[in-house]
Protein backbone atom coordinates (compact mmCIF):
# COMPACT_ATOMS: atom_id res chain seq x y z
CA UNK A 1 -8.19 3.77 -6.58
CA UNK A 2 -8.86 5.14 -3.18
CA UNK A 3 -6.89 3.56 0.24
CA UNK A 4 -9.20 2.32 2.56
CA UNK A 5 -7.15 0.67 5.22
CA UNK A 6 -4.34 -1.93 5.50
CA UNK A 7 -5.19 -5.03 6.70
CA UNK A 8 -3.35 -8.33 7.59
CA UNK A 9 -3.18 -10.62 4.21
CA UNK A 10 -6.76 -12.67 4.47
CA UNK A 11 -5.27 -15.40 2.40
CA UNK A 12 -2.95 -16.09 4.88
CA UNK A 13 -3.44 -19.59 6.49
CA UNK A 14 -3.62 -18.15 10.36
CA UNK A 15 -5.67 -15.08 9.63
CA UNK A 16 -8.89 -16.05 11.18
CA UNK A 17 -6.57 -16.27 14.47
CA UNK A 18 -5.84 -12.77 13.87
CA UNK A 19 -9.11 -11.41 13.20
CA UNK A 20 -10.55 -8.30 16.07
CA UNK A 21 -13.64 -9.27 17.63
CA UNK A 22 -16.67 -7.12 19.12
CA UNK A 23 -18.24 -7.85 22.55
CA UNK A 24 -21.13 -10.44 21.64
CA UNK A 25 -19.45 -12.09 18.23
CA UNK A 26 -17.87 -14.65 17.64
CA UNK A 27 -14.29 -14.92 15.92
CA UNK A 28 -16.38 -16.58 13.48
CA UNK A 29 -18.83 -13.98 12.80
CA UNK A 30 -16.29 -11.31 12.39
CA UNK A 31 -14.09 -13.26 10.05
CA UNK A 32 -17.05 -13.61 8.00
CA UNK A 33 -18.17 -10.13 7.99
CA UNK A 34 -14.57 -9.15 6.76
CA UNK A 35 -14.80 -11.86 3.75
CA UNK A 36 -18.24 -10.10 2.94
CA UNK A 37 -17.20 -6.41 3.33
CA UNK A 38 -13.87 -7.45 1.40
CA UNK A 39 -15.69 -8.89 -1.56
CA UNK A 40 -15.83 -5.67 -3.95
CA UNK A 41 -12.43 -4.18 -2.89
CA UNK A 42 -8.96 -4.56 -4.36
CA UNK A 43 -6.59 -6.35 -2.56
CA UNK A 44 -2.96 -4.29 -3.28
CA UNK A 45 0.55 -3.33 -1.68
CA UNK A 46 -0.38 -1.77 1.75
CA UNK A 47 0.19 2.22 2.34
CA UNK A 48 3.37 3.25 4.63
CA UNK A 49 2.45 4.72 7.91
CA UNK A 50 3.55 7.44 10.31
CA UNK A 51 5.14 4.37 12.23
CA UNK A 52 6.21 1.73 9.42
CA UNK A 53 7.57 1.57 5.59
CA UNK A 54 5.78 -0.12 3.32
CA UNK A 55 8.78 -2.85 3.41
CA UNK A 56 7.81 -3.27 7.38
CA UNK A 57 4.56 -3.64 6.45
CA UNK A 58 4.81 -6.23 3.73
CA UNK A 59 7.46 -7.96 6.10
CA UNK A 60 4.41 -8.25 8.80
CA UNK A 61 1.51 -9.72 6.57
CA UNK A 62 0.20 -6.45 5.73
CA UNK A 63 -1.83 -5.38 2.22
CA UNK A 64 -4.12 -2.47 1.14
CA UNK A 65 -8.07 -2.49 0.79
CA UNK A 66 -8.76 -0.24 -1.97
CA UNK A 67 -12.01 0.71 -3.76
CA UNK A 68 -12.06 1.14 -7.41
CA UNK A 69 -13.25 5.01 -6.65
């Protein structure tokens, strides 16, 4: 598998709220262009950081987007 980011849990009930926006979209529009680019990954443990563990990271929501690659 190959790491392709971490990435607050999408299943979580509040992660819409938590979603980054562009100038000129909605919350809306980028939620759903996360649940569409997320489709064909792997959802997994997230990857420790220069800054946080992986234990901080799982304590804050976090997971990994892999690709099957």
């Amino acid at each position: 598998m190959k790491r392709l980011t971490n990435l607050l849990d999408p299943t979580r009930p509040d992660a819409e709220l938590y979603i980054r926006t562009m100038i000129n979209k909605t919350r809306l529009e980028a939620w759903n262009r996360q649940q569409e680019w997320l489709k064909d990954k792997i959802i997994g443990e997230p990857q420790a950081t220069s800054m946080y563990t992986v234990e901080q990271l799982k304590l804050m929501g976090m997971v990994g987007v892999y690709t099957a690659q």
